[in-house]
N, C-alpha and C. Protein backbone atom coordinates (compact mmCIF):
# COMPACT_ATOMS: atom_id res chain seq x y z
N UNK A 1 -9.55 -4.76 12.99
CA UNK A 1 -8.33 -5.05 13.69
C UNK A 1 -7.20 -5.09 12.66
N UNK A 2 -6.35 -4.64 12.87
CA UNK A 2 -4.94 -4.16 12.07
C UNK A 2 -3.73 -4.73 12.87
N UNK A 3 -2.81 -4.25 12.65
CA UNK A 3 -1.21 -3.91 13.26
C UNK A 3 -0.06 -5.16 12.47
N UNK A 4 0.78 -5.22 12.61
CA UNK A 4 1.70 -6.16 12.27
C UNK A 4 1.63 -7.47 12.18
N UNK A 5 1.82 -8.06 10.92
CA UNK A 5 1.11 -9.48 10.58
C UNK A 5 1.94 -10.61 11.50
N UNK A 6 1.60 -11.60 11.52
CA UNK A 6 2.43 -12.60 12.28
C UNK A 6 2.61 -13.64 11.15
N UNK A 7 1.83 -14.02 10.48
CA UNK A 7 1.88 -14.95 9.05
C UNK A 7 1.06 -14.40 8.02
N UNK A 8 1.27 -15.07 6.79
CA UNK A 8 0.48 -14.69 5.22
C UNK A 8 -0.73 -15.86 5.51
N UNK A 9 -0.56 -17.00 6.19
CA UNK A 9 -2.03 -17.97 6.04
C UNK A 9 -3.03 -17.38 6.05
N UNK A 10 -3.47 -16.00 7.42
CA UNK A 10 -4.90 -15.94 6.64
C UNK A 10 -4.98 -14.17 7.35
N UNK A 11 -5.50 -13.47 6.70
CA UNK A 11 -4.88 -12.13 6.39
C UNK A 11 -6.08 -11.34 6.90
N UNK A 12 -7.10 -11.82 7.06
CA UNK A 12 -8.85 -11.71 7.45
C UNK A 12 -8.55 -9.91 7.47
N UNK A 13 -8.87 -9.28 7.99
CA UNK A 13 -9.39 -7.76 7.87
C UNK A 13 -8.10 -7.34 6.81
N UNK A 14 -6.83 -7.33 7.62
CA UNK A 14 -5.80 -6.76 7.10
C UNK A 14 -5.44 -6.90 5.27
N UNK A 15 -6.58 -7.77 4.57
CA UNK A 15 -6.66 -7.69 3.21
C UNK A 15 -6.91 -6.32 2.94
N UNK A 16 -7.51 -5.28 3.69
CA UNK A 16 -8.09 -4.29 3.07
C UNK A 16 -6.85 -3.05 2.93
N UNK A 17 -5.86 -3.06 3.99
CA UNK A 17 -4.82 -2.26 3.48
C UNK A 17 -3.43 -3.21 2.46
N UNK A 18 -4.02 -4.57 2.73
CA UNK A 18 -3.02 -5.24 1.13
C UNK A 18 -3.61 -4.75 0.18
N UNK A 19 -5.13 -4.59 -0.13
CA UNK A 19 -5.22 -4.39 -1.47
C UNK A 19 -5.17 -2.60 -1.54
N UNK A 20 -5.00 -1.86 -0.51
CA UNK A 20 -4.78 -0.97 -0.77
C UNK A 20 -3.44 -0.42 -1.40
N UNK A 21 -2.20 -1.02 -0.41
CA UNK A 21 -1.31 -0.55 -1.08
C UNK A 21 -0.34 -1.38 -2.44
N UNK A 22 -1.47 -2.51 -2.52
CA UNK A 22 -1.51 -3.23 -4.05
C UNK A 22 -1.70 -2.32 -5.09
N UNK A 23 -2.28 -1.04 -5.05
CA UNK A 23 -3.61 -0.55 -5.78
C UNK A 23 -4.48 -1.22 -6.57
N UNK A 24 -4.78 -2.23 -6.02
CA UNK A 24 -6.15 -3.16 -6.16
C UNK A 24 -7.81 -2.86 -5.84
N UNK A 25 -7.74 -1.22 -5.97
CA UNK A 25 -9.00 -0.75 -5.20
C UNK A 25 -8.65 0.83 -6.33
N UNK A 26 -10.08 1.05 -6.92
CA UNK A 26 -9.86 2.03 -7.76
C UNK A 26 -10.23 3.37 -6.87
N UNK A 27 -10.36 3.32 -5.57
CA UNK A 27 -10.39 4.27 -4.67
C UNK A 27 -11.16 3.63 -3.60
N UNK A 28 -11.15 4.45 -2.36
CA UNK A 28 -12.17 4.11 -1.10
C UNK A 28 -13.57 4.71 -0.98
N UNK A 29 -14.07 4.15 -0.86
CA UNK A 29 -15.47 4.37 -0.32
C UNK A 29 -15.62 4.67 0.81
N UNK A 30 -17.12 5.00 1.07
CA UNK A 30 -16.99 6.34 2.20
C UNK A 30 -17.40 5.19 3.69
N UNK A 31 -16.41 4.87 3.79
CA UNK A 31 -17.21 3.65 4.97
C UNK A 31 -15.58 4.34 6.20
N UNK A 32 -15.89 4.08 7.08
CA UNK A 32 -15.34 4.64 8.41
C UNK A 32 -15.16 3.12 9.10
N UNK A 33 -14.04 2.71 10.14
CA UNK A 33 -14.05 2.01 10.93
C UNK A 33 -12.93 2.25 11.87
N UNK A 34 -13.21 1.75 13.18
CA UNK A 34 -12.64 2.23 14.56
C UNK A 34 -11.39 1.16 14.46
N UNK A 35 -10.48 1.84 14.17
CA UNK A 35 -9.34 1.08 14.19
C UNK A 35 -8.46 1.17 15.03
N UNK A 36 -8.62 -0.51 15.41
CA UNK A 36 -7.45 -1.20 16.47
C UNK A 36 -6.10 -2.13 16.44
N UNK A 37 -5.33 -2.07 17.01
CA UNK A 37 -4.17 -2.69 16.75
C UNK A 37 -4.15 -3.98 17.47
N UNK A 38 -3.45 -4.90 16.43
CA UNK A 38 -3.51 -6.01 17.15
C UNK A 38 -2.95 -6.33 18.91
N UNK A 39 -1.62 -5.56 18.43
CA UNK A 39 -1.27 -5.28 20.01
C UNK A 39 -1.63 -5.00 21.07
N UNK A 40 -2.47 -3.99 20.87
CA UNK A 40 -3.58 -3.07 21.97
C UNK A 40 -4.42 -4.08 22.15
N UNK A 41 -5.21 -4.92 21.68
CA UNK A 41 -5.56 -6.11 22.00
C UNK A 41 -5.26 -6.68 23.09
N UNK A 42 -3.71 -7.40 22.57
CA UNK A 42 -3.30 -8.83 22.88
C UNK A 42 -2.97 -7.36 24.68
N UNK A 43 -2.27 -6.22 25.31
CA UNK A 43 -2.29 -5.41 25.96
C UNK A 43 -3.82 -5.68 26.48
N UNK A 44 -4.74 -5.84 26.15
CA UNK A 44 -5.83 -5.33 27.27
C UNK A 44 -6.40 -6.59 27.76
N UNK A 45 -6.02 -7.35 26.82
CA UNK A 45 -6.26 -8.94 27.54
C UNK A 45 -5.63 -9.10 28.74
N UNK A 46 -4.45 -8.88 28.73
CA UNK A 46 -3.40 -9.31 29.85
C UNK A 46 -4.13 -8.64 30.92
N UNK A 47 -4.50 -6.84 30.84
CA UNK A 47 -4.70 -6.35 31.70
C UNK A 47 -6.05 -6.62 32.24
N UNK A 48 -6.69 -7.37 31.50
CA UNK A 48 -8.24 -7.53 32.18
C UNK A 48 -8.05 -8.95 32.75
N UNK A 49 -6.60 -9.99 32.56
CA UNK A 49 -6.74 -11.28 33.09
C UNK A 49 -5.96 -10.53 34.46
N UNK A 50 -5.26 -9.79 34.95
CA UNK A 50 -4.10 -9.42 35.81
C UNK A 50 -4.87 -8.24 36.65
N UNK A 51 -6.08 -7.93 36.23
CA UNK A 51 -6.37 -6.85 37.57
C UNK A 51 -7.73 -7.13 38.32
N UNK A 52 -7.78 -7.59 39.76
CA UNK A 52 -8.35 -7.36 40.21
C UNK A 52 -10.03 -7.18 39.67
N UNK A 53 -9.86 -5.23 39.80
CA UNK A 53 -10.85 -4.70 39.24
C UNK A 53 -11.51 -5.08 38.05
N UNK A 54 -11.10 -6.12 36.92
CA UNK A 54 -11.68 -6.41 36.00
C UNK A 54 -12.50 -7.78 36.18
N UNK A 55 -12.25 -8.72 37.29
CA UNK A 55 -13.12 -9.87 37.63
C UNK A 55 -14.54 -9.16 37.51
N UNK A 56 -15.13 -10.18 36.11
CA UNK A 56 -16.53 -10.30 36.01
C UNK A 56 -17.12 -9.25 35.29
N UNK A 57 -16.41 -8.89 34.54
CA UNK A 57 -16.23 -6.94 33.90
C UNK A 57 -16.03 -7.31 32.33
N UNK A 58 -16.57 -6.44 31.51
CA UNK A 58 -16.82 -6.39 29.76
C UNK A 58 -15.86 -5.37 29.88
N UNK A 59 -15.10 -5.09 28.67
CA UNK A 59 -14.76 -3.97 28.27
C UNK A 59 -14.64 -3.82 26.56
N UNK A 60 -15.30 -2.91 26.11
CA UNK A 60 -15.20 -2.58 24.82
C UNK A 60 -13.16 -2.18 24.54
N UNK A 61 -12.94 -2.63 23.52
CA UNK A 61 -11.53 -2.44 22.50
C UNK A 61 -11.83 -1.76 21.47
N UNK A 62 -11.92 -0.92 21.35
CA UNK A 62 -11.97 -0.34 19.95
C UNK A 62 -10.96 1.25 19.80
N UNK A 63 -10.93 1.43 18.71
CA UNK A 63 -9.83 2.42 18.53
C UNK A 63 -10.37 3.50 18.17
N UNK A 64 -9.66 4.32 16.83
CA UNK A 64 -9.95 5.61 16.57
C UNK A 64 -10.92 5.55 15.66
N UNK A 65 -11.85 6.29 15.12
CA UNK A 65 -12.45 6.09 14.19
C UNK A 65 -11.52 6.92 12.60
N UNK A 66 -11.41 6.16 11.97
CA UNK A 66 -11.12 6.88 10.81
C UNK A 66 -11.69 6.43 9.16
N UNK A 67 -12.37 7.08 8.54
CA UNK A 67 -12.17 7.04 6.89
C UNK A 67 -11.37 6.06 6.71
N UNK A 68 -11.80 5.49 5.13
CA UNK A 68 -10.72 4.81 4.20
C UNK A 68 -9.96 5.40 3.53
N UNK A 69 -10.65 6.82 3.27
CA UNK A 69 -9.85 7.91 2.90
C UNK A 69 -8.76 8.61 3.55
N UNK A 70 -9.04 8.56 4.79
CA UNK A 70 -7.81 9.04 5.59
C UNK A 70 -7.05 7.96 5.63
N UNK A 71 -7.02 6.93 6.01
CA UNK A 71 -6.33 5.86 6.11
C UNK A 71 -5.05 5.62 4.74
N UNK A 72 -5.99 6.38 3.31
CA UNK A 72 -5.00 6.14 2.25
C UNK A 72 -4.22 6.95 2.25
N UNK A 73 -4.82 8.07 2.64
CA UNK A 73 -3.50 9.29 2.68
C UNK A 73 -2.63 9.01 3.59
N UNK A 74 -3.11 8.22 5.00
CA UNK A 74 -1.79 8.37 5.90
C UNK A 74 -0.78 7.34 5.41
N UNK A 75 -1.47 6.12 4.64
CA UNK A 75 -0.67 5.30 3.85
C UNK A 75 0.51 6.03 2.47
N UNK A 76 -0.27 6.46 2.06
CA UNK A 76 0.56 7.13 1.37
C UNK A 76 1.76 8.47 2.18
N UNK A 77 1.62 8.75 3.11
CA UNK A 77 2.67 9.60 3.38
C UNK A 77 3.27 8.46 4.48
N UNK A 78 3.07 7.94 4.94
CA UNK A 78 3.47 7.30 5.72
C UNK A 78 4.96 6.21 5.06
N UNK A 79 4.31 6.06 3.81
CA UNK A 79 4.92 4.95 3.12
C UNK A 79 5.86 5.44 2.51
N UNK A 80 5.54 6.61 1.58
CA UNK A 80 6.34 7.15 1.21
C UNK A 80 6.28 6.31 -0.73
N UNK A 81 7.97 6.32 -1.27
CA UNK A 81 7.18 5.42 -2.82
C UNK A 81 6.83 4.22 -2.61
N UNK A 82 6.57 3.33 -1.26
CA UNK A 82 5.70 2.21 -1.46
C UNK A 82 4.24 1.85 -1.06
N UNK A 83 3.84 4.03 -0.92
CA UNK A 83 2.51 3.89 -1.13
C UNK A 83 1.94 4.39 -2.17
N UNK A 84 2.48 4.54 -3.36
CA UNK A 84 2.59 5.55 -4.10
C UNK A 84 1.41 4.70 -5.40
N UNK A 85 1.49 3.73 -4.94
CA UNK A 85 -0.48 2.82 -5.32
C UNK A 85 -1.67 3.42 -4.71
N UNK A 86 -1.08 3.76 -3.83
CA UNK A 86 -2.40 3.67 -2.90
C UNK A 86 -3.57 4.52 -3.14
N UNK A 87 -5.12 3.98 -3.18
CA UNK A 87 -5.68 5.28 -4.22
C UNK A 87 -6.43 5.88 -3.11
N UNK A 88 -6.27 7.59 -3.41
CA UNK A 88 -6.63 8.22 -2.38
C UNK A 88 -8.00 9.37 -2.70
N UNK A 89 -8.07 8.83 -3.93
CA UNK A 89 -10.05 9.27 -3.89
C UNK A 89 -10.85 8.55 -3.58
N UNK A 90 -12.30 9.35 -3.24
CA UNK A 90 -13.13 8.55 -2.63
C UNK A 90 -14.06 8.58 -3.96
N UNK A 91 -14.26 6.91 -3.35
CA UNK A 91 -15.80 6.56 -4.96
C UNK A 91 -17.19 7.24 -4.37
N UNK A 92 -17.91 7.42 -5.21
CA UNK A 92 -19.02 8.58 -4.77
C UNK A 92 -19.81 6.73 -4.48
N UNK A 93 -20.62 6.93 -3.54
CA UNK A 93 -21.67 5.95 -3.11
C UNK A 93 -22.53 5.20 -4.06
N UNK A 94 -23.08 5.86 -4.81
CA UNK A 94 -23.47 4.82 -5.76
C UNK A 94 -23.09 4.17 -6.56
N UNK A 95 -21.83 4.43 -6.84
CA UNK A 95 -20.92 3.62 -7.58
C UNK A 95 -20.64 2.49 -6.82
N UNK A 96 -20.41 2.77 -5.71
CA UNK A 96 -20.14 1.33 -4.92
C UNK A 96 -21.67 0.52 -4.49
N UNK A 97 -22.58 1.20 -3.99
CA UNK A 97 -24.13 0.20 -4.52
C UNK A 97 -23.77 -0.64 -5.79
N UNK A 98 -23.78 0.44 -6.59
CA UNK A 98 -23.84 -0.58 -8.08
C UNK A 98 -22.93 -1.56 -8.49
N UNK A 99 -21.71 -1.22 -7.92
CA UNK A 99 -20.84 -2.57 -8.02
C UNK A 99 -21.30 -3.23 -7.34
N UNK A 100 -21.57 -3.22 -5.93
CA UNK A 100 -21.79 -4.16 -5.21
C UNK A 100 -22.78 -5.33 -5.32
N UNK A 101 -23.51 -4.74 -6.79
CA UNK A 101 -24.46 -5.98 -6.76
C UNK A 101 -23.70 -7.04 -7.65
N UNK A 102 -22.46 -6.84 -8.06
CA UNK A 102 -21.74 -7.43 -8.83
C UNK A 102 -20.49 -8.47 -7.85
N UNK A 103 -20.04 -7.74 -7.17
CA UNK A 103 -19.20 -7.74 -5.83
C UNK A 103 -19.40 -8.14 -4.54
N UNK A 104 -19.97 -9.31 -4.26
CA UNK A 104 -20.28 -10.23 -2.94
C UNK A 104 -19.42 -9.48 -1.58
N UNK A 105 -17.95 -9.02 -2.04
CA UNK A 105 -17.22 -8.10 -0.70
C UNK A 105 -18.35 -6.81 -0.49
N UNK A 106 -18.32 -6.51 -1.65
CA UNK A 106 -18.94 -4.90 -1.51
C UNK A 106 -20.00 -4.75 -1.29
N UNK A 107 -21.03 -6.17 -1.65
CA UNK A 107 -22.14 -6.06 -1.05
C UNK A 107 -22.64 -5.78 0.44
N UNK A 108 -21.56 -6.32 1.12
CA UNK A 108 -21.42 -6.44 2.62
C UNK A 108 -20.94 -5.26 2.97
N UNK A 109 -20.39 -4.07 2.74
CA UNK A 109 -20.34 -2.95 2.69
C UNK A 109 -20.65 -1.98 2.82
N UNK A 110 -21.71 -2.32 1.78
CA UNK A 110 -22.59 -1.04 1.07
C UNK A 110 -23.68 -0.77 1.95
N UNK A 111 -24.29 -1.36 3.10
CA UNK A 111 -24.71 -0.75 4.25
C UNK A 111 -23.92 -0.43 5.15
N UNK A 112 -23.23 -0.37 5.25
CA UNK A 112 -22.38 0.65 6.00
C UNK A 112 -21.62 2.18 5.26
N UNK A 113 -22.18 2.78 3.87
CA UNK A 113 -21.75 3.66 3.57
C UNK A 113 -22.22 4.56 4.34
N UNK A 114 -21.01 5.92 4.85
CA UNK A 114 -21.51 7.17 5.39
C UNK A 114 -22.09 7.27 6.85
N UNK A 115 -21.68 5.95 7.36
CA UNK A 115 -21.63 5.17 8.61
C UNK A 115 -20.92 5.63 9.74
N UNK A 116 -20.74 6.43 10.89
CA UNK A 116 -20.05 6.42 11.49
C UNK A 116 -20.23 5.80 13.33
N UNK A 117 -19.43 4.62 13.01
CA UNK A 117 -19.99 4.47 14.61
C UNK A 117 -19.01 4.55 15.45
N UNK A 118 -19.63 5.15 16.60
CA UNK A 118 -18.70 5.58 17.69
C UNK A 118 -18.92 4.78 19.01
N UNK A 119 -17.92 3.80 20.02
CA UNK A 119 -18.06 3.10 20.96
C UNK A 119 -16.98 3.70 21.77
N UNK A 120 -17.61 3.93 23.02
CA UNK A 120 -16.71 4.26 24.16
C UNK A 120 -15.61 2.90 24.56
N UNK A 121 -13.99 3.58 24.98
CA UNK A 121 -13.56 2.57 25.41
C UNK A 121 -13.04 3.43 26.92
N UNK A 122 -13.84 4.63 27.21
CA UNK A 122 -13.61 4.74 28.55
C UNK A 122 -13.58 3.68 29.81
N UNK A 123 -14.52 2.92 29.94
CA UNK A 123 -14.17 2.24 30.87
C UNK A 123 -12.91 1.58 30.75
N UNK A 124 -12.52 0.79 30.00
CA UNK A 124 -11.24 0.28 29.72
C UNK A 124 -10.10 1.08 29.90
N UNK A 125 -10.39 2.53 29.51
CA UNK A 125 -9.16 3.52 30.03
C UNK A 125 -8.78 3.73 31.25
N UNK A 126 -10.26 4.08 32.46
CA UNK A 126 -10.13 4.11 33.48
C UNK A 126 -10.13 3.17 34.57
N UNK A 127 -10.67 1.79 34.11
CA UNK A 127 -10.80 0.72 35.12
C UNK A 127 -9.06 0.13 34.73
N UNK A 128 -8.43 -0.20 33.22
CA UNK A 128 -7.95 -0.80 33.51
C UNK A 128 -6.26 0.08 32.76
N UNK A 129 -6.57 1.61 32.69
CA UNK A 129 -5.42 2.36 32.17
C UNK A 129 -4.66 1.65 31.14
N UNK A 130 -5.90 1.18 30.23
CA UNK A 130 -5.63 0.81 28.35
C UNK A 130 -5.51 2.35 27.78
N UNK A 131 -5.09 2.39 26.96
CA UNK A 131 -4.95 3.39 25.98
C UNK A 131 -4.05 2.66 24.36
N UNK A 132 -5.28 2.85 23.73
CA UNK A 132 -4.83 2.20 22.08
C UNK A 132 -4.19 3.67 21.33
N UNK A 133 -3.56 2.66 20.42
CA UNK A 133 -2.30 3.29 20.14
C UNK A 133 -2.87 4.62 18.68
N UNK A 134 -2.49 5.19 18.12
CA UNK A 134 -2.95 6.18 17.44
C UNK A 134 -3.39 4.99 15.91
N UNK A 135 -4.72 5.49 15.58
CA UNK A 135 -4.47 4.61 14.24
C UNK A 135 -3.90 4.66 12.80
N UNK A 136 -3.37 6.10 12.59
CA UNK A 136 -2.18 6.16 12.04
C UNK A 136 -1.04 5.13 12.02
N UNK A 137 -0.70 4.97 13.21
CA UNK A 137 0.64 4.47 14.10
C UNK A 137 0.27 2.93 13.20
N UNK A 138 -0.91 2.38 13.42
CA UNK A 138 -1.32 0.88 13.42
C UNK A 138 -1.87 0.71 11.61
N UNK A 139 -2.33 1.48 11.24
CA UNK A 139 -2.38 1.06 9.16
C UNK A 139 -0.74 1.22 8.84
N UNK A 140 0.08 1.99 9.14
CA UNK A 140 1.38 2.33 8.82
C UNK A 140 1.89 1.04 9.52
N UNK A 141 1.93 0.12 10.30
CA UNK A 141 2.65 -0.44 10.77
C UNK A 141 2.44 -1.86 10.20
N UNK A 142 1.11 -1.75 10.14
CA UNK A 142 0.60 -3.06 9.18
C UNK A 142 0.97 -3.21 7.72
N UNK A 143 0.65 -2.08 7.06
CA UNK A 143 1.14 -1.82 5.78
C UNK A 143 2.93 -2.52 5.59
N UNK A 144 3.67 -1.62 6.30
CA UNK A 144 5.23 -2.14 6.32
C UNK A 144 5.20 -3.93 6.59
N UNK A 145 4.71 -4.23 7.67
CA UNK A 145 4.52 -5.86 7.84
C UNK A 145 4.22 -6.27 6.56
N UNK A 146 3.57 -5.63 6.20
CA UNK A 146 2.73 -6.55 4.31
C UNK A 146 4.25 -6.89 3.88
N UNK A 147 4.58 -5.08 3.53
CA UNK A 147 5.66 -5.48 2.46
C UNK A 147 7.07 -6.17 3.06
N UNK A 148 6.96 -6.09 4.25
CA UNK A 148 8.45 -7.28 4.47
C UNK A 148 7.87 -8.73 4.84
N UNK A 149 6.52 -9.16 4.46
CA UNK A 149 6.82 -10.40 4.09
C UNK A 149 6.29 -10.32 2.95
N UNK A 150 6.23 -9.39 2.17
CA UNK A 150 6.08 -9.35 0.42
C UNK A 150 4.79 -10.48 0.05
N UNK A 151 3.91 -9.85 0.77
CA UNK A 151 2.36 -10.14 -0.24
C UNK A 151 1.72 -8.51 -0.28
N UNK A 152 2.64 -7.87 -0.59
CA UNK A 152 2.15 -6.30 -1.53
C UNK A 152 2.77 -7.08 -2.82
């Protein structure tokens, strides 16, 4: 979960594009995740408390799937020179195993290299006409939130 910060107290996922466009990360690793915006969220809540058709009903939230690698590049063009940290090679896999036995984050990780998981949010499209926002749209939007409350 991504999109535009509301406070610096506690930063939980969205650390991973601070330390990106920190360049606090000597590149990304090959790990993939379905990225959602906070908004599109707080949007499908409303619509699953407000319709009808959703009494008694699950719906998966999840977004696009993308790379960390893509994610740096769109950071970096997106940003323009205040992504110009941002590192946009990928670490070959065993490099990140092997840190990771060093690295308690990366340990948690490193089963998920080369990972791609894919979850339908059709029902949610058609029961309750959600549609999440591009995830381009949502690392770029988060990223800018970082730097205007300046913990980049």
């Amino acid at each position: 979960m991504f999109g535009p910060i509301l406070t610096t107290r506690n930063l939980g996922s969205v650390r991973i594009i601070q330390r990106m466009v920190a360049g606090k990360m000597p590149g990304t690793p090959r790990i993939g995740l379905e990225i959602v915006d906070v908004r599109d969220l707080a949007d499908i809540h409303i619509r699953a408390m407000t319709s009808p058709e959703a009494a008694g009903e699950r719906f998966l939230a999840t977004g696009e799937f993308t790379w960390m690698r893509e994610m740096a590049q769109t950071l970096r063009a997106g940003l323009g020179p205040a992504g110009a940290k941002v590192p946009t090679r990928q670490l070959p896999d065993f490099m990140v195993r092997f840190a990771s036995l060093f690295d308690r984050q990366l340990r948690t990780i490193a089963v998920s290299l080369g990972r791609r998981n894919r979850h339908s949010t059709g029902k949610a499209k058609r029961v309750l006409g959600w549609q999440p926002r591009p995830a381009a749209e949502t690392v770029v939007d988060c990223a800018r939130s970082l730097i205007d409350w300046r913990v980049v």
